[in-house]
Protein backbone atom coordinates (compact mmCIF):
# COMPACT_ATOMS: atom_id res chain seq x y z
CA UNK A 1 4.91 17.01 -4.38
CA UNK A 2 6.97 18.77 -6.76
CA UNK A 3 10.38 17.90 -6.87
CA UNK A 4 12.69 21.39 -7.65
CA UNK A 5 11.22 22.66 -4.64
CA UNK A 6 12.08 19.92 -2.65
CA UNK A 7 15.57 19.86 -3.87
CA UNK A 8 16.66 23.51 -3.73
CA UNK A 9 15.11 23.13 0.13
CA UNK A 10 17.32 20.05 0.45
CA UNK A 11 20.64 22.24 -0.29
CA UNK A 12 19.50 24.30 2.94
CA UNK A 13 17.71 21.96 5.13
CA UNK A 14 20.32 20.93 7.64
CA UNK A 15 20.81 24.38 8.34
CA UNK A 16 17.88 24.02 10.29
CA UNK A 17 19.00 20.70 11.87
CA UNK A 18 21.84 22.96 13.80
CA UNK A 19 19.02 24.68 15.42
CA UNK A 20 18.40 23.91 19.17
CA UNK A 21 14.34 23.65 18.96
CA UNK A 22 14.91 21.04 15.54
CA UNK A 23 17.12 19.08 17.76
CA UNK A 24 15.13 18.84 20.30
CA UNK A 25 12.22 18.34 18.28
CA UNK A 26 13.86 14.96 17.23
CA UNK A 27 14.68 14.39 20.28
CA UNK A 28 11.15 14.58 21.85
CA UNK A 29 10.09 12.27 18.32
CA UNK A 30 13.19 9.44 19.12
CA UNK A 31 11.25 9.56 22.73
CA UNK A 32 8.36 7.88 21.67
CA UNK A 33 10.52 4.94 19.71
CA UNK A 34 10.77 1.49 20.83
CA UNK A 35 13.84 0.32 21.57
CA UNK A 36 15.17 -2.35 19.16
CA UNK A 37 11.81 -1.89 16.72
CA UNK A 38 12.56 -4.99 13.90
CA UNK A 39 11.18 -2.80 10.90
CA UNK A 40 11.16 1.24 10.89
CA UNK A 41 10.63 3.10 7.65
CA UNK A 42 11.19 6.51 7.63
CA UNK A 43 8.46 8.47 5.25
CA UNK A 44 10.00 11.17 3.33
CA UNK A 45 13.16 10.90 5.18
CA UNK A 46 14.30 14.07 3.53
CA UNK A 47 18.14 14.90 3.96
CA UNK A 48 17.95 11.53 6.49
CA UNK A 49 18.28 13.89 9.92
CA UNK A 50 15.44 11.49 11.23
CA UNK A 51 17.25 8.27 9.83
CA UNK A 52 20.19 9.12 11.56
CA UNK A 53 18.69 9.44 14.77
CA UNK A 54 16.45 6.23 14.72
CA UNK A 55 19.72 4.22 14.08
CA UNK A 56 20.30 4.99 17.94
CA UNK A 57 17.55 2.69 18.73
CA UNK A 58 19.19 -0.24 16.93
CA UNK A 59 16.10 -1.11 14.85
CA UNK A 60 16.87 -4.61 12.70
CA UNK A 61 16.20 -3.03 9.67
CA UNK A 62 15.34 0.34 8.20
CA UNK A 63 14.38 2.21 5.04
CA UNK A 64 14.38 5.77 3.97
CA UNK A 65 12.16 6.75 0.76
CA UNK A 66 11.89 10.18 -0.67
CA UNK A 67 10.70 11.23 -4.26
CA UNK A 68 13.41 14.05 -3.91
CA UNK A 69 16.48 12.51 -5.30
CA UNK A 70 18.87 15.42 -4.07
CA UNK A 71 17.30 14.46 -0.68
CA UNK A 72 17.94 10.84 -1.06
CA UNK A 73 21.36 11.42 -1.99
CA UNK A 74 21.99 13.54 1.19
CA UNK A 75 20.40 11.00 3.45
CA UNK A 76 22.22 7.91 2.09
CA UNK A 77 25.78 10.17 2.64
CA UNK A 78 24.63 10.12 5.91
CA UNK A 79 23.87 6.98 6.81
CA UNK A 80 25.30 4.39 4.68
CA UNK A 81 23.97 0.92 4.40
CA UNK A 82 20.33 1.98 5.24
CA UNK A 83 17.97 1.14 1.77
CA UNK A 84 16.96 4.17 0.29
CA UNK A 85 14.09 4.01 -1.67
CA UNK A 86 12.84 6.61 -4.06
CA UNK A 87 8.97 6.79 -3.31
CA UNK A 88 6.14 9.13 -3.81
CA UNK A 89 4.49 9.76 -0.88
CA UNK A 90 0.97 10.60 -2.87
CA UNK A 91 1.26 7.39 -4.95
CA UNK A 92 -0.07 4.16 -3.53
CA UNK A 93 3.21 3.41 -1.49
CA UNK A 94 3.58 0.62 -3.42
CA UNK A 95 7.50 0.88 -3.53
CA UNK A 96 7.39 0.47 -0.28
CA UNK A 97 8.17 -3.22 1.11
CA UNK A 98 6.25 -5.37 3.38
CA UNK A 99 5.20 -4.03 6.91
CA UNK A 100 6.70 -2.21 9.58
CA UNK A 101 7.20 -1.68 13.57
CA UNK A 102 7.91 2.36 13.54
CA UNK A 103 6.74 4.45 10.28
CA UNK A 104 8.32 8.11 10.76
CA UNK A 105 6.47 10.79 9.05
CA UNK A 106 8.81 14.06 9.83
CA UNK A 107 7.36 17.22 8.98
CA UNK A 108 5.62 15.64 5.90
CA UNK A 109 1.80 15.52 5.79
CA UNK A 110 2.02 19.20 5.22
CA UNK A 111 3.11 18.52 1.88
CA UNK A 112 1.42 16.17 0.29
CA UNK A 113 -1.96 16.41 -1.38
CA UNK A 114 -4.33 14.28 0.63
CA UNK A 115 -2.50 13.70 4.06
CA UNK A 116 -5.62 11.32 5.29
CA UNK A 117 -5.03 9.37 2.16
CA UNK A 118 -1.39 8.86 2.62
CA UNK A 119 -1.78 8.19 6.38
CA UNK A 120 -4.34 5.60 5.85
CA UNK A 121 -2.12 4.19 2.81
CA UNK A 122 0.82 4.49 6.06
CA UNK A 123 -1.38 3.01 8.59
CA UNK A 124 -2.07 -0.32 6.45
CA UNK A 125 1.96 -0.96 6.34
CA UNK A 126 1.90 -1.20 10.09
CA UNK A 127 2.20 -4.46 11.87
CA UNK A 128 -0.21 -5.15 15.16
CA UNK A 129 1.17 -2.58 17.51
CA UNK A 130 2.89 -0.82 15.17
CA UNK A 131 3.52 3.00 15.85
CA UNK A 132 3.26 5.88 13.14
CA UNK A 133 4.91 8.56 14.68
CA UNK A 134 4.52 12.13 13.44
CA UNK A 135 5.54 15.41 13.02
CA UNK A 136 3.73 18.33 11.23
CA UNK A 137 3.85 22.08 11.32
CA UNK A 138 0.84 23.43 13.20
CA UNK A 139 -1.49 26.25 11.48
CA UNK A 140 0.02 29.64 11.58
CA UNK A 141 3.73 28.40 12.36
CA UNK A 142 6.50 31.02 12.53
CA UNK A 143 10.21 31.14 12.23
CA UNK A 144 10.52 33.74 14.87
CA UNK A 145 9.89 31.24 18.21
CA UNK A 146 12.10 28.74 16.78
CA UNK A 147 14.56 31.75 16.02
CA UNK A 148 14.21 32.75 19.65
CA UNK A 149 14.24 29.71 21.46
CA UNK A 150 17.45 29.05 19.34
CA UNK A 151 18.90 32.32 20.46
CA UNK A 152 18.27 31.93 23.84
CA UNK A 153 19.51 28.58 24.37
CA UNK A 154 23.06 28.95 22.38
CA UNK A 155 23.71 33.04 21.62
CA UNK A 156 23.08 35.17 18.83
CA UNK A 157 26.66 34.36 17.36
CA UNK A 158 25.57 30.89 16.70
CA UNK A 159 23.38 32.60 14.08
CA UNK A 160 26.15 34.20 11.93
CA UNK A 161 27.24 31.61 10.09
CA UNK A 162 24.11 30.54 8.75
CA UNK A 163 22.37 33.14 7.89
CA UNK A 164 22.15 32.65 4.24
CA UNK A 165 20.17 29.21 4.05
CA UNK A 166 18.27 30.44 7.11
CA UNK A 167 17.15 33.22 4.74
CA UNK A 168 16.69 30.72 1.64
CA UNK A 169 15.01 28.71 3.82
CA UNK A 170 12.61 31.09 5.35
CA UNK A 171 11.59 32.02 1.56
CA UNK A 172 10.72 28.53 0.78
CA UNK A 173 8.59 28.31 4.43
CA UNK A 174 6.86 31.63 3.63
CA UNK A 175 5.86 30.46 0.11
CA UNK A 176 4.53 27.51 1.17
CA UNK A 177 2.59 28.90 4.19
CA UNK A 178 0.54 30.88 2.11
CA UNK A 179 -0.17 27.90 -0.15
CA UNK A 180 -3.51 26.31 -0.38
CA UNK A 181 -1.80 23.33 -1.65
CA UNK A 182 -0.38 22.57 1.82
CA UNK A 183 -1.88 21.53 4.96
CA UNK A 184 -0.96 23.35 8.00
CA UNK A 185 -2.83 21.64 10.58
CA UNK A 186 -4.92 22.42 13.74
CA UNK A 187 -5.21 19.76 16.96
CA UNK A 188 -8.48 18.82 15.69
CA UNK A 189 -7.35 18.74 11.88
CA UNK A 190 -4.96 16.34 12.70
CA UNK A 191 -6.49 14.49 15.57
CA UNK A 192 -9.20 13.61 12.38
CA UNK A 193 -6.10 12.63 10.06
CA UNK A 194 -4.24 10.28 12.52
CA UNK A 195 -7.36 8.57 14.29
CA UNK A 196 -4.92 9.48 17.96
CA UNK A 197 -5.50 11.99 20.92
CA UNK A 198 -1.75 11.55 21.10
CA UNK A 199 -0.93 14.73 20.45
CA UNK A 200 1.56 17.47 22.00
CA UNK A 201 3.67 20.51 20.84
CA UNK A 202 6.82 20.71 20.04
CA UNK A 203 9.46 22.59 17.82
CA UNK A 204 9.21 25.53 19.74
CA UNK A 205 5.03 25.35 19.83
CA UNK A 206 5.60 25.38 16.33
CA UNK A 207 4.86 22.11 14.84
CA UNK A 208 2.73 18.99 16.68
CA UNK A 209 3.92 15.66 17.81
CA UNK A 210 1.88 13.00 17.51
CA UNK A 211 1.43 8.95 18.15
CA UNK A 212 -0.78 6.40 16.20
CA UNK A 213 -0.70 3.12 17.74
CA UNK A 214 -2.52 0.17 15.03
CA UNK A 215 -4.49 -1.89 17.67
CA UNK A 216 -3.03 -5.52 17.96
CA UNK A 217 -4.99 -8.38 16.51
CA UNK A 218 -7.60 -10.39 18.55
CA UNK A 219 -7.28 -13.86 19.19
């Protein structure tokens, strides 16, 4: 992943993490987290909206790696005393320390170049029963439903202020929708990906939701 992109979109992300469907959508992700999980890392935490919300399930420890550093140094304003990590989610993870219970993967495999790589690099880091949870934007995701569902659940007004980065932001979106570098996915696409039928809608119908559980050890 290339990094200026990255951090311009960091200086307009949260924007979108004012929006009704993106809080929801985290909502619907912290859902499927174990209470009290003793390792989570979060996988291109981004600016850390995903880190945040995790530390509500009191986990014993958790990391946050991004290759971004703008989006590192957002996340670790927001939640201070988590280990950020700068890591490169196409490398061989090998920044990355040790195993974990929960592995978040937030609206990343769209971005890298080999998602199956990188999820089967993920899946390794899990312990027995671990969970990689994930969100990804589906094939042919718009702005307008989330822009809708947003509208109808808190007013047009809510809008006004911030319309600028919604408009920087929908730039970056419509750039990278059209792509072929990034992987906007299909049920099927992903269900290959993952190895999980876990998989549901969310973000407005916008993006997918879904759970890989790593099978516990015999014996």
């Amino acid at each position: 992943m290339k990094t200026l992109l990255w951090d311009v979109y960091a200086r307009c992300y949260d924007v979108i993490a004012g929006l009704f469907p993106y809080r929801k959508m985290v909502l619907d992700l912290m859902n499927v987290v174990p209470e009290r999980p003793r390792r989570v890392l979060d996988a291109g935490c981004g600016t850390g909206n995903l880190t945040l919300a995790v530390r509500g399930k009191s986990p014993g420890e958790l990391v946050a790696a991004d290759l971004s550093p703008v989006m590192l140094e957002r996340s670790r304003r927001k939640n201070p005393g988590v280990t950020h990590l700068p890591a490169d989610l196409d490398g061989d993870l090998a920044e990355l320390p040790g195993e974990f219970d929960v592995i978040l993967c937030g609206n990343v495999l769209y971005a890298l170049a080999d998602p199956a790589r990188t999820v089967e690099l993920l899946k390794k880091r899990l312990v027995p029963g671990g969970r990689l949870l994930v969100t990804t934007p589906k094939a042919g995701a718009g702005v307008l439903p989330i822009l809708r569902e947003h509208i109808r659940e808190r007013g047009i007004a809510s809008l006004w202020r911030v319309i600028v980065p919604l408009l920087v932001v929908g730039v970056i979106n419509a750039r990278l929708l059209t792509t072929p570098a990034h992987h906007f996915m299909t049920r099927d696409q992903l269900r290959e990906v993952l190895g999980t039928d876990q998989i549901r809608t969310t973000y407005s119908g916008q993006a997918w939701l879904a759970v890989y559980q790593e099978s516990f050890s015999e014996g």
